[in-house]
C-alpha atoms as a PDB file:
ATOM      1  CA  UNK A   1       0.000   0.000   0.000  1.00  0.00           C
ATOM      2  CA  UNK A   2       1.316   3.566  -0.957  1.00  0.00           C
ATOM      3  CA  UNK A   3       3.240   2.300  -4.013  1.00  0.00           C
ATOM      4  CA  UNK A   4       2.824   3.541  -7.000  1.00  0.00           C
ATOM      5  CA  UNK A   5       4.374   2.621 -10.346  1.00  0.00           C
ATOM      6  CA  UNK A   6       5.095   4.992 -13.208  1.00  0.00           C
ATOM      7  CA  UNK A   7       7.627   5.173 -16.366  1.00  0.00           C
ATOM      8  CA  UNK A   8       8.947   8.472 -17.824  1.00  0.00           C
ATOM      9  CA  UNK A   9       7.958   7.610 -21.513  1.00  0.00           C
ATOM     10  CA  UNK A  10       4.450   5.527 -22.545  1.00  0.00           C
ATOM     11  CA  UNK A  11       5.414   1.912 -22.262  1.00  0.00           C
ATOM     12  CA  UNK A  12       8.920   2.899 -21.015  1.00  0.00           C
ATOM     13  CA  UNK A  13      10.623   1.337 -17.849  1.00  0.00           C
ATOM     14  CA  UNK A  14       8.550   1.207 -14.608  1.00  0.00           C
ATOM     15  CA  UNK A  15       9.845   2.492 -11.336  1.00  0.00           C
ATOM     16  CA  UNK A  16       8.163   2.110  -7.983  1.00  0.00           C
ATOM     17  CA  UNK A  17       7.814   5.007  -5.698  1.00  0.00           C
ATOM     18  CA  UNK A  18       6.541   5.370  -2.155  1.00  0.00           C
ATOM     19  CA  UNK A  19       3.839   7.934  -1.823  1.00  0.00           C
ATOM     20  CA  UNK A  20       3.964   7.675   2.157  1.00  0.00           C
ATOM     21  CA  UNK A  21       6.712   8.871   4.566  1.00  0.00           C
ATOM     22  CA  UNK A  22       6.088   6.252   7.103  1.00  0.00           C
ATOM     23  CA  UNK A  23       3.130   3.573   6.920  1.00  0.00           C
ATOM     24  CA  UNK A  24       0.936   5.050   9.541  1.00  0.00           C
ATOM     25  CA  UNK A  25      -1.687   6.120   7.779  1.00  0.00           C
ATOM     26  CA  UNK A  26      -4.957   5.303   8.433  1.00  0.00           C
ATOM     27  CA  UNK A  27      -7.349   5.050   5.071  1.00  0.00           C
ATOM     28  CA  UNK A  28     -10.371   4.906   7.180  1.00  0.00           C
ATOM     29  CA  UNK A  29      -9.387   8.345   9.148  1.00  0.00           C
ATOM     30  CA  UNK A  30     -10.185  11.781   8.527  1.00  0.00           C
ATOM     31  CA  UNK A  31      -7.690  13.401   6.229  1.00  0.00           C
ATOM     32  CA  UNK A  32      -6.684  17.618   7.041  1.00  0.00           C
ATOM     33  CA  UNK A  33      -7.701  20.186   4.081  1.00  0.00           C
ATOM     34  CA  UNK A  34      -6.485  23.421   3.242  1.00  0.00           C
ATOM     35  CA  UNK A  35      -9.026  25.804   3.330  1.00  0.00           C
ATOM     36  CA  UNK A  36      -9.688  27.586  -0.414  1.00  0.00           C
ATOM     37  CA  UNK A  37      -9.646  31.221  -0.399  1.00  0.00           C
ATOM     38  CA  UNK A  38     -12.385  32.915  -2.403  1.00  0.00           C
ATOM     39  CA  UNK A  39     -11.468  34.405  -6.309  1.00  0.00           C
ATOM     40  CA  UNK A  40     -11.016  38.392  -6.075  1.00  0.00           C
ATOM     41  CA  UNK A  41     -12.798  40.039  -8.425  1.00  0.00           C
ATOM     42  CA  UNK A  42      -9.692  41.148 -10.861  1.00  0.00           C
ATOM     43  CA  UNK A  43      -9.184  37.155 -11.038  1.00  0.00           C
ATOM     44  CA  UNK A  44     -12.855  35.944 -11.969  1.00  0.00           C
ATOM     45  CA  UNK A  45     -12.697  38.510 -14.746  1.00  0.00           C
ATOM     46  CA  UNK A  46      -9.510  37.219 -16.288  1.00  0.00           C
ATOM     47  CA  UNK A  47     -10.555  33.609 -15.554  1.00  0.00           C
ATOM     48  CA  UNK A  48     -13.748  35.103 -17.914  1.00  0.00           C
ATOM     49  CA  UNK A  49     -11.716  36.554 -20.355  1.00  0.00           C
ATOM     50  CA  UNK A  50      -9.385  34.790 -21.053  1.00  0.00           C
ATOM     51  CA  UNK A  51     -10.059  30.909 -20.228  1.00  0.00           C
ATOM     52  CA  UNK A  52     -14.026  30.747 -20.512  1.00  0.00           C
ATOM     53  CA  UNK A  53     -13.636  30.080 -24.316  1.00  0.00           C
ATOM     54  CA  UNK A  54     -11.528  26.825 -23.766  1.00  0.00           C
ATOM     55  CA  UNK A  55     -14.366  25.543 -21.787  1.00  0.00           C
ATOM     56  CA  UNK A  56     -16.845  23.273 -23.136  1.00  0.00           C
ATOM     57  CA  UNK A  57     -20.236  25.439 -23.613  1.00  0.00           C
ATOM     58  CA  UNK A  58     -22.430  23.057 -21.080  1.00  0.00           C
ATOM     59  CA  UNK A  59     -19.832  24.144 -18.710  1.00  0.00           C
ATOM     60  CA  UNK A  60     -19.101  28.268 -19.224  1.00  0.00           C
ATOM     61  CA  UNK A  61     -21.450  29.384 -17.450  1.00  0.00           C
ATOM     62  CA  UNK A  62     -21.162  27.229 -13.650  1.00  0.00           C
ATOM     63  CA  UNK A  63     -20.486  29.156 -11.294  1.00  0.00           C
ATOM     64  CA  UNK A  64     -19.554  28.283  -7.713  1.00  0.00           C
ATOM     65  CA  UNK A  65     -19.967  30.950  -5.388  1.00  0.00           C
ATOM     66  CA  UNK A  66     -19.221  28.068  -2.210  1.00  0.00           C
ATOM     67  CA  UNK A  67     -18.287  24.498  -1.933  1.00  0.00           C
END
């Protein structure tokens, strides 16, 4: 557990890395989260500007004002 394989190239050479420090981790416990901090207003309208068009059209106009 806490392994996880990956190559540099498609279909290169595997390596295994560890993903944990230590193997005390409990999968069943509560895990910490960094709170988000809200989108200023000067941000939204770039994110508007200038990424809104790369969005698939079912999706420009979601909005989440909080999670």
């Amino acid at each position: 557990m806490g392994k996880v394989y990956a190559s540099k190239e498609s279909g290169g050479v595997e390596e295994c890395f560890k993903l944990l420090k230590n193997s005390n981790f409990n999968i069943n416990g509560t895990l910490n989260t960094i709170p988000i901090a809200p989108l200023t207003e000067v941000r939204r309208k770039y994110l508007f500007r200038n990424v809104r068009q790369h969005v698939d059209k079912e999706f420009r106009d979601v909005h989440f004002s909080e999670f």
